[in-house]
Structures are given as C-alpha cells and as structure tokens.
PDB file of N, CA and C in Angstrom:
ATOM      1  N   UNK A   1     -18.787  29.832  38.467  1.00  0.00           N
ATOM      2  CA  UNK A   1     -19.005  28.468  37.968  1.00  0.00           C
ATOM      3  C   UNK A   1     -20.400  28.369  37.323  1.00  0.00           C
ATOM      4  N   UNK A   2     -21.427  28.919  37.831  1.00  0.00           N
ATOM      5  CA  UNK A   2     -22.558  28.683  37.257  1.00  0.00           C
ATOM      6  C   UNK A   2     -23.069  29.489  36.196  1.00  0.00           C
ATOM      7  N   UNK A   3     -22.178  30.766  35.981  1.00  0.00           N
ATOM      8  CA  UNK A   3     -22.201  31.752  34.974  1.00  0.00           C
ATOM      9  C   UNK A   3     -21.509  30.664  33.412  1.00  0.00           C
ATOM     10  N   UNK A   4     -20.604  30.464  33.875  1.00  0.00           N
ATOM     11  CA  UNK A   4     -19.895  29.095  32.840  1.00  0.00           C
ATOM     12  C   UNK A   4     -20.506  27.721  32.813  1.00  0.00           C
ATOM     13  N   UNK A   5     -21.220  27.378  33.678  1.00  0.00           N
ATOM     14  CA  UNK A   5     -21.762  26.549  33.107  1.00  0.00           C
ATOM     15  C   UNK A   5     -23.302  26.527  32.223  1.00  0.00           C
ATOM     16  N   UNK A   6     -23.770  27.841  32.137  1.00  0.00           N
ATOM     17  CA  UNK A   6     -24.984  28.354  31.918  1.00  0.00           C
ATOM     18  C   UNK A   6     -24.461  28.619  30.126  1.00  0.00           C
ATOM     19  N   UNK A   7     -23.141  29.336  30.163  1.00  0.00           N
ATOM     20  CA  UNK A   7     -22.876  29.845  29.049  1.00  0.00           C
ATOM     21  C   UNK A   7     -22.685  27.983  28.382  1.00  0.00           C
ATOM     22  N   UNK A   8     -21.925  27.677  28.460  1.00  0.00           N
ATOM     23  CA  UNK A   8     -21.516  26.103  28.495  1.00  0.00           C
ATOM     24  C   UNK A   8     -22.440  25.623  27.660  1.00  0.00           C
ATOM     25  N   UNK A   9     -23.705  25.096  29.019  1.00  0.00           N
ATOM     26  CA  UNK A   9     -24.831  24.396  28.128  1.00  0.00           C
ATOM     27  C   UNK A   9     -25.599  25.260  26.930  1.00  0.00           C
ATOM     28  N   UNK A  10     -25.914  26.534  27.014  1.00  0.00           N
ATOM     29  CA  UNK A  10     -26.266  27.250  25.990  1.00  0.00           C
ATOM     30  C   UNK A  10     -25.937  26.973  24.732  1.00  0.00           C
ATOM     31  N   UNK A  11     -24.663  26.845  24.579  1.00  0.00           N
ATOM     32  CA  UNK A  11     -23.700  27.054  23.550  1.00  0.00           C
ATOM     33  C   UNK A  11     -24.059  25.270  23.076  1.00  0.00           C
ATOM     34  N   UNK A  12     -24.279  24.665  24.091  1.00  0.00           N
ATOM     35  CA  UNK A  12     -23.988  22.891  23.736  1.00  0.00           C
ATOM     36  C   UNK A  12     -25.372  22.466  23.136  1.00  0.00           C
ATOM     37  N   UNK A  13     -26.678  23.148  24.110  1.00  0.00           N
ATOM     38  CA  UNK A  13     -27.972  22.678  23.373  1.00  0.00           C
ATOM     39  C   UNK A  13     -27.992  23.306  22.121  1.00  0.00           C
ATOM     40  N   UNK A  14     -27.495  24.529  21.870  1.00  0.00           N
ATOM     41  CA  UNK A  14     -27.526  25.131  20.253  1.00  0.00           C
ATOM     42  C   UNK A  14     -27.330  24.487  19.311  1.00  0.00           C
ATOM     43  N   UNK A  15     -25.808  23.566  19.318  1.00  0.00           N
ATOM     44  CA  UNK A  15     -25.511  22.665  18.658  1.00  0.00           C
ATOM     45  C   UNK A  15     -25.868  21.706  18.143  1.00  0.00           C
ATOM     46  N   UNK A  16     -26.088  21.169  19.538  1.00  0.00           N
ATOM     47  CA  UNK A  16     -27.089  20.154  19.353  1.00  0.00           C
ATOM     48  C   UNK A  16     -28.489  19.927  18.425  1.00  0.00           C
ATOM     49  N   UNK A  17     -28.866  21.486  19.365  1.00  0.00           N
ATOM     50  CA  UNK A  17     -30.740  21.602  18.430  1.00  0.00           C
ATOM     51  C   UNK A  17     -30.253  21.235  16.969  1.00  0.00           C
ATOM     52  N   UNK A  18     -29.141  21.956  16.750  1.00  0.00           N
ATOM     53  CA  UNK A  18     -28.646  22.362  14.768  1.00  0.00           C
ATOM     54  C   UNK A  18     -28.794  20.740  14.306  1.00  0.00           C
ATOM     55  N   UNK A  19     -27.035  19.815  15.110  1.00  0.00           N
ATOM     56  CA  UNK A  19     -27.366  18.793  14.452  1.00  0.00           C
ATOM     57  C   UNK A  19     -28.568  17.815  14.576  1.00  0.00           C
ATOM     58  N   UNK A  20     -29.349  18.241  15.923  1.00  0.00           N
ATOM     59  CA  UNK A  20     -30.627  17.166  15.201  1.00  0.00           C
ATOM     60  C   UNK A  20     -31.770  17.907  14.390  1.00  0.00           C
TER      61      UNK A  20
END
C-alpha cells in the first residue's frame, strides 16, 4: 500500500507541478 501510494502521489505532484 505504501509502495502505491508513494508511486501514486509521485506521478500526481508531477502533473500537477506541469499544470501549474
């Protein structure tokens, strides 16, 4: 669970950083 949620947020702040 915490291996997936590590990958998870990784993947989500990336995005994020991009669209802001």
């Amino acid at each position: 669970m915490a291996k997936i949620s590590q990958s998870q947020f990784s993947y989500l702040a990336k995005e994020e950083f991009e669209i802001m």
